[in-house]
N, C-alpha and C. Protein backbone atom coordinates (compact mmCIF):
# COMPACT_ATOMS: atom_id res chain seq x y z
N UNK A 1 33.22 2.75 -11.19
CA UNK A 1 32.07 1.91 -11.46
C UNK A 1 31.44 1.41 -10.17
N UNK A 2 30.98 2.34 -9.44
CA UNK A 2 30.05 2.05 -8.12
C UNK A 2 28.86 1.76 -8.74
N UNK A 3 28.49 0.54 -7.59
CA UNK A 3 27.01 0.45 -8.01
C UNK A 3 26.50 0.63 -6.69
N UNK A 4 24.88 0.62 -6.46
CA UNK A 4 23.87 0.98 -5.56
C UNK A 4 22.72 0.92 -5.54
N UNK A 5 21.89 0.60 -4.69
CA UNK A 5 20.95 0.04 -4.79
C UNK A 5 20.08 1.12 -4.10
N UNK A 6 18.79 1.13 -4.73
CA UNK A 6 18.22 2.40 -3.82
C UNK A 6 16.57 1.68 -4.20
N UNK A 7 15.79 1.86 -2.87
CA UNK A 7 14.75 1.53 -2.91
C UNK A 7 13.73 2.69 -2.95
N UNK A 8 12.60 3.15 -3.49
CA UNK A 8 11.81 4.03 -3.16
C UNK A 8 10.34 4.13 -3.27
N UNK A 9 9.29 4.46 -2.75
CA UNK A 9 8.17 4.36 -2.63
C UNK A 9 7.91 5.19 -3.90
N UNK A 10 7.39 5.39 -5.24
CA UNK A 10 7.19 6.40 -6.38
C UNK A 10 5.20 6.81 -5.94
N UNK A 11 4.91 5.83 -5.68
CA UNK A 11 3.41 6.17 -5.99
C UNK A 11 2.64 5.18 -4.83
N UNK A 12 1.79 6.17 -4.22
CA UNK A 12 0.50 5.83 -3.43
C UNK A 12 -0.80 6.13 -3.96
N UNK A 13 -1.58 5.31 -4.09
CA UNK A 13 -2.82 5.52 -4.65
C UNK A 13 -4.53 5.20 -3.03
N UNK A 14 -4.85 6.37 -3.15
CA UNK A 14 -5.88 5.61 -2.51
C UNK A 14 -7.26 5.19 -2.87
N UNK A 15 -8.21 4.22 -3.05
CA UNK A 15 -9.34 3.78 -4.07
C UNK A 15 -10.15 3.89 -3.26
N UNK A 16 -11.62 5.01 -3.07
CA UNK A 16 -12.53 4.64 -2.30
C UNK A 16 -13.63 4.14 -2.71
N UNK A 17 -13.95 3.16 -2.38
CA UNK A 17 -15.10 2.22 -2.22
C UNK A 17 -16.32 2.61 -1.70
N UNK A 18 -17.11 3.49 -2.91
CA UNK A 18 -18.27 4.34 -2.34
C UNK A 18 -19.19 3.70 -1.61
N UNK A 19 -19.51 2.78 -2.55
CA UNK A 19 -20.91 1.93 -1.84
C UNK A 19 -20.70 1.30 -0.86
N UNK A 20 -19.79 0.69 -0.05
CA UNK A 20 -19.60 0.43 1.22
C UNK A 20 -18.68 1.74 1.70
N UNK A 21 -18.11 2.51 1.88
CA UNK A 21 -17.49 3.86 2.58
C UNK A 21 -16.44 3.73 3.04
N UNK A 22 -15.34 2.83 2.19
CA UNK A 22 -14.01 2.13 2.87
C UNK A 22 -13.07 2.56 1.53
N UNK A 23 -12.05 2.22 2.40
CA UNK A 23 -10.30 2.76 1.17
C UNK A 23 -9.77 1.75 1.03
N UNK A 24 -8.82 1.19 0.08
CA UNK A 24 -8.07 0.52 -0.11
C UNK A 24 -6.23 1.43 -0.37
N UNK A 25 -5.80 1.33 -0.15
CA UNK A 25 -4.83 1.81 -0.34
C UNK A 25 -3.71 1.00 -1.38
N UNK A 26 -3.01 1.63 -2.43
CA UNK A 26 -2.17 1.02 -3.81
C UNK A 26 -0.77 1.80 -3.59
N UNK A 27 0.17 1.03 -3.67
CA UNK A 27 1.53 1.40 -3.35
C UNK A 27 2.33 0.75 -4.57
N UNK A 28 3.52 1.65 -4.70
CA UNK A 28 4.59 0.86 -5.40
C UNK A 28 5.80 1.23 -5.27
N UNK A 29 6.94 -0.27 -5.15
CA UNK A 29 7.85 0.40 -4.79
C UNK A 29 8.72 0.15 -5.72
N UNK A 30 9.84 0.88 -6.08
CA UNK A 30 11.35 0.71 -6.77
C UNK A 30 12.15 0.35 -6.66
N UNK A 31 12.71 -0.33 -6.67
CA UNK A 31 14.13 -0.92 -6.35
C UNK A 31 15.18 -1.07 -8.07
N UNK A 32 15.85 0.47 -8.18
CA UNK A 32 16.75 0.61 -8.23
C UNK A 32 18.18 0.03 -8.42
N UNK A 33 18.82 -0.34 -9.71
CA UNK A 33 20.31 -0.71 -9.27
C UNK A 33 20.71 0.68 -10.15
N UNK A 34 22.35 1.51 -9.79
CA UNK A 34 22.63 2.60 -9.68
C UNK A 34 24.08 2.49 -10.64
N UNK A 35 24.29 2.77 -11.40
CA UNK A 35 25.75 2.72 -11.69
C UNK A 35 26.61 4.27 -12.39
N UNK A 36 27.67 4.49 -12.17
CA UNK A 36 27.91 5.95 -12.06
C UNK A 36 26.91 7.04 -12.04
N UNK A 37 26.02 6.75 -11.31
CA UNK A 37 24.70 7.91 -11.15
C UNK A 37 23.86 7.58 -12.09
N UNK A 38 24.17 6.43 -12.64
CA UNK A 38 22.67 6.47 -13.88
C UNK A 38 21.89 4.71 -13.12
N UNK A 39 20.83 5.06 -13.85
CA UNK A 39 20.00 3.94 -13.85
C UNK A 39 20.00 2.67 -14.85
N UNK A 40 20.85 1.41 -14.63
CA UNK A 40 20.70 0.53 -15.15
C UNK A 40 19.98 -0.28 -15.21
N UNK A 41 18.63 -0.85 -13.82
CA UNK A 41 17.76 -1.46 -13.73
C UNK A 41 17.01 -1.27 -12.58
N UNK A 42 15.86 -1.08 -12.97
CA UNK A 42 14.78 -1.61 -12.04
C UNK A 42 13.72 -2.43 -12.18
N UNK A 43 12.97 -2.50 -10.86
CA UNK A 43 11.82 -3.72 -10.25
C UNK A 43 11.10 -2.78 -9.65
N UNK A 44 9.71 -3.03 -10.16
CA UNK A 44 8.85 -2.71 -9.67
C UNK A 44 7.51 -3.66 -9.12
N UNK A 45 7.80 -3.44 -8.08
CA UNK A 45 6.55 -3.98 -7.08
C UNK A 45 5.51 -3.30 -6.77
N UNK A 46 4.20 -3.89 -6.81
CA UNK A 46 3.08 -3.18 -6.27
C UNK A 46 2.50 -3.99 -5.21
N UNK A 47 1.78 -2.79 -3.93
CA UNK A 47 1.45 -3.48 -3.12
C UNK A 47 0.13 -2.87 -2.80
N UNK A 48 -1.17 -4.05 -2.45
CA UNK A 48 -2.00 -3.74 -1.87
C UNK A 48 -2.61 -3.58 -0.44
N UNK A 49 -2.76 -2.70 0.45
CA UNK A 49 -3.12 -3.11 1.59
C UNK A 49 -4.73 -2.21 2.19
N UNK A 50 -5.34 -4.24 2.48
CA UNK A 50 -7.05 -3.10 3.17
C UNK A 50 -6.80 -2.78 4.31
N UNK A 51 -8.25 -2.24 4.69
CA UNK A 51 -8.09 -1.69 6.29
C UNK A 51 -7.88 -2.56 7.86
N UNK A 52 -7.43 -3.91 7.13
CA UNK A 52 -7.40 -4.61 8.49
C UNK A 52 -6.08 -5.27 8.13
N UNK A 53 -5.41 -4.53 7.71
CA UNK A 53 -3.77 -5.08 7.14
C UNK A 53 -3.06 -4.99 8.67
N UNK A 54 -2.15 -5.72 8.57
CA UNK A 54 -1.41 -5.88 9.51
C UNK A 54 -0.49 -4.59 9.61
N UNK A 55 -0.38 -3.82 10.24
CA UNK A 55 0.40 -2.32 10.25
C UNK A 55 2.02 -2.77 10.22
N UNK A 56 2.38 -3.97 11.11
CA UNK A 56 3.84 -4.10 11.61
C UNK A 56 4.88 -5.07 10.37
N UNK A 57 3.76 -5.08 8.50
CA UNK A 57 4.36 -5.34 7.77
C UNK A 57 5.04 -4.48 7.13
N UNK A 58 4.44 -3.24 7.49
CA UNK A 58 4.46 -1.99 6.63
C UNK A 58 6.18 -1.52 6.38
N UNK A 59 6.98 -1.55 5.63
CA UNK A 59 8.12 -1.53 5.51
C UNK A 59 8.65 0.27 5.67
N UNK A 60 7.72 0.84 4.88
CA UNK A 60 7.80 2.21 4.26
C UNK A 60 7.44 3.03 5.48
N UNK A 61 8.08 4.33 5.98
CA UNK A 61 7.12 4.87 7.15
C UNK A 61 6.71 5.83 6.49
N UNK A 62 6.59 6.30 4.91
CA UNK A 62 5.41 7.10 4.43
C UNK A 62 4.32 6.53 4.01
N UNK A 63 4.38 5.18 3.32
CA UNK A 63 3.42 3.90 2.99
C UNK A 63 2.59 4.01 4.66
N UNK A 64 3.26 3.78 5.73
CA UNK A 64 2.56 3.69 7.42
C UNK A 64 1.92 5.24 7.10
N UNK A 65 2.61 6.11 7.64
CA UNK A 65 1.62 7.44 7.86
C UNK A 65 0.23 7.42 7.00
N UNK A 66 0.43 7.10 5.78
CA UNK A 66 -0.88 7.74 5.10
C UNK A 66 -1.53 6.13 5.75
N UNK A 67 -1.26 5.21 5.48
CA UNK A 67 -2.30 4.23 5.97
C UNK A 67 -2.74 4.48 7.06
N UNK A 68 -1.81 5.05 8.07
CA UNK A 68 -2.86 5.18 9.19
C UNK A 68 -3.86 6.65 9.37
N UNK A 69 -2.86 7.41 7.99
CA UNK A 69 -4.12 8.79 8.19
C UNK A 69 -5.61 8.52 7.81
N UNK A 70 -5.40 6.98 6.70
CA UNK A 70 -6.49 7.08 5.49
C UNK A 70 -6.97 6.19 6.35
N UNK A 71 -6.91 4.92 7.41
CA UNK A 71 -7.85 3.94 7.63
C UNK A 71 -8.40 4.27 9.07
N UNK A 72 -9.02 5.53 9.46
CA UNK A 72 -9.66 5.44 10.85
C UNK A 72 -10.66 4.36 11.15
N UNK A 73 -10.45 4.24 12.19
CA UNK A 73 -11.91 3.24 12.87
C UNK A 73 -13.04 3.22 12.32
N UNK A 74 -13.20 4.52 11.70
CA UNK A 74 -14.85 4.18 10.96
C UNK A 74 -14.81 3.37 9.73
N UNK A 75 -13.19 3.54 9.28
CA UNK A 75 -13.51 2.91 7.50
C UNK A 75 -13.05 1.66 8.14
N UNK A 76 -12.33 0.91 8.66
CA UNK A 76 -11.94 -0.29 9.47
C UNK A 76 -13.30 -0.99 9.48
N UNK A 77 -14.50 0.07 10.24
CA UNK A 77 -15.84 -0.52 10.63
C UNK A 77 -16.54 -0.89 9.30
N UNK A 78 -16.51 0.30 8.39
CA UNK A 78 -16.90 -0.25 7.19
C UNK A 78 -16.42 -1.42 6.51
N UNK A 79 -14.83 -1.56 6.36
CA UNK A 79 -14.90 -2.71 5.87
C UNK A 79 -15.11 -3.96 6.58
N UNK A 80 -15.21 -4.16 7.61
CA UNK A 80 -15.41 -5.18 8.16
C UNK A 80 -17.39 -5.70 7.83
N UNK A 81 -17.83 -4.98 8.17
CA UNK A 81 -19.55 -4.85 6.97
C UNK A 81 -19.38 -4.99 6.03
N UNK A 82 -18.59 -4.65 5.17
CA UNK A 82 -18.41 -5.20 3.71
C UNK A 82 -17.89 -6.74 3.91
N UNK A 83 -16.90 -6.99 4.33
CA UNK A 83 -16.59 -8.17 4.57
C UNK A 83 -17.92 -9.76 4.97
N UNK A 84 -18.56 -9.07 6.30
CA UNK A 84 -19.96 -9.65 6.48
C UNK A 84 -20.79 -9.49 5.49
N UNK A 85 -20.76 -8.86 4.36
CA UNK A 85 -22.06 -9.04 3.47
C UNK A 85 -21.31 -9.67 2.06
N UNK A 86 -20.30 -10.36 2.36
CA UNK A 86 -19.74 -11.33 0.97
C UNK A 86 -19.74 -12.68 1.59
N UNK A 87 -20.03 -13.14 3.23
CA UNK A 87 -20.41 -14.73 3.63
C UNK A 87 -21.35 -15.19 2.88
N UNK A 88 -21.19 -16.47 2.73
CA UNK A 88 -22.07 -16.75 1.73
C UNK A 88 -22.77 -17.54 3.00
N UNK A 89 -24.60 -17.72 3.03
CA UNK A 89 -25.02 -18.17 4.16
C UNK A 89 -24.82 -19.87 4.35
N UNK A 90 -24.94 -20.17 5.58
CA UNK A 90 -24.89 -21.61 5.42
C UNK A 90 -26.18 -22.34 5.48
């Protein structure tokens, strides 16, 4: 009666945001408890991260790769213009 815990990334989603030209990126992860090779419970977490996410939260280094394949400098630039056109003026 071993148990074990296993965490895993199941699903990346990426959402593009036509009208401004930016990604959001949708993650989820598993966490797994394991008992004679079967599955007795899991948790599932979902995570969102935009293009000005902090990289050095990133737990996952396949969650990192695609974020950094999917957020070049230009969509970064975009969202940050999107961002400037939701101030509300003073």
């Amino acid at each position: 009666m071993a148990l074990e815990k296993n965490i895993i990334v199941d699903r990346i989603e990426m959402i593009n945001i036509i009208e401004f030209n930016y990604f959001i990126l949708n993650y989820r992860k598993r966490i797994q408890i394991i008992e004679d090779g079967k599955e007795i419970s899991a948790i599932i977490e979902k995570y969102t991260l935009n293009p000005d996410h902090d990289t050095s939260t990133i737990e996952s280094a396949i969650v990192l790769n695609v974020f950094n394949a999917v957020m070049a400098e230009q969509v970064k630039s975009n969202y940050q213009s999107f961002l400037e056109t939701q101030k509300t003026p003073e």
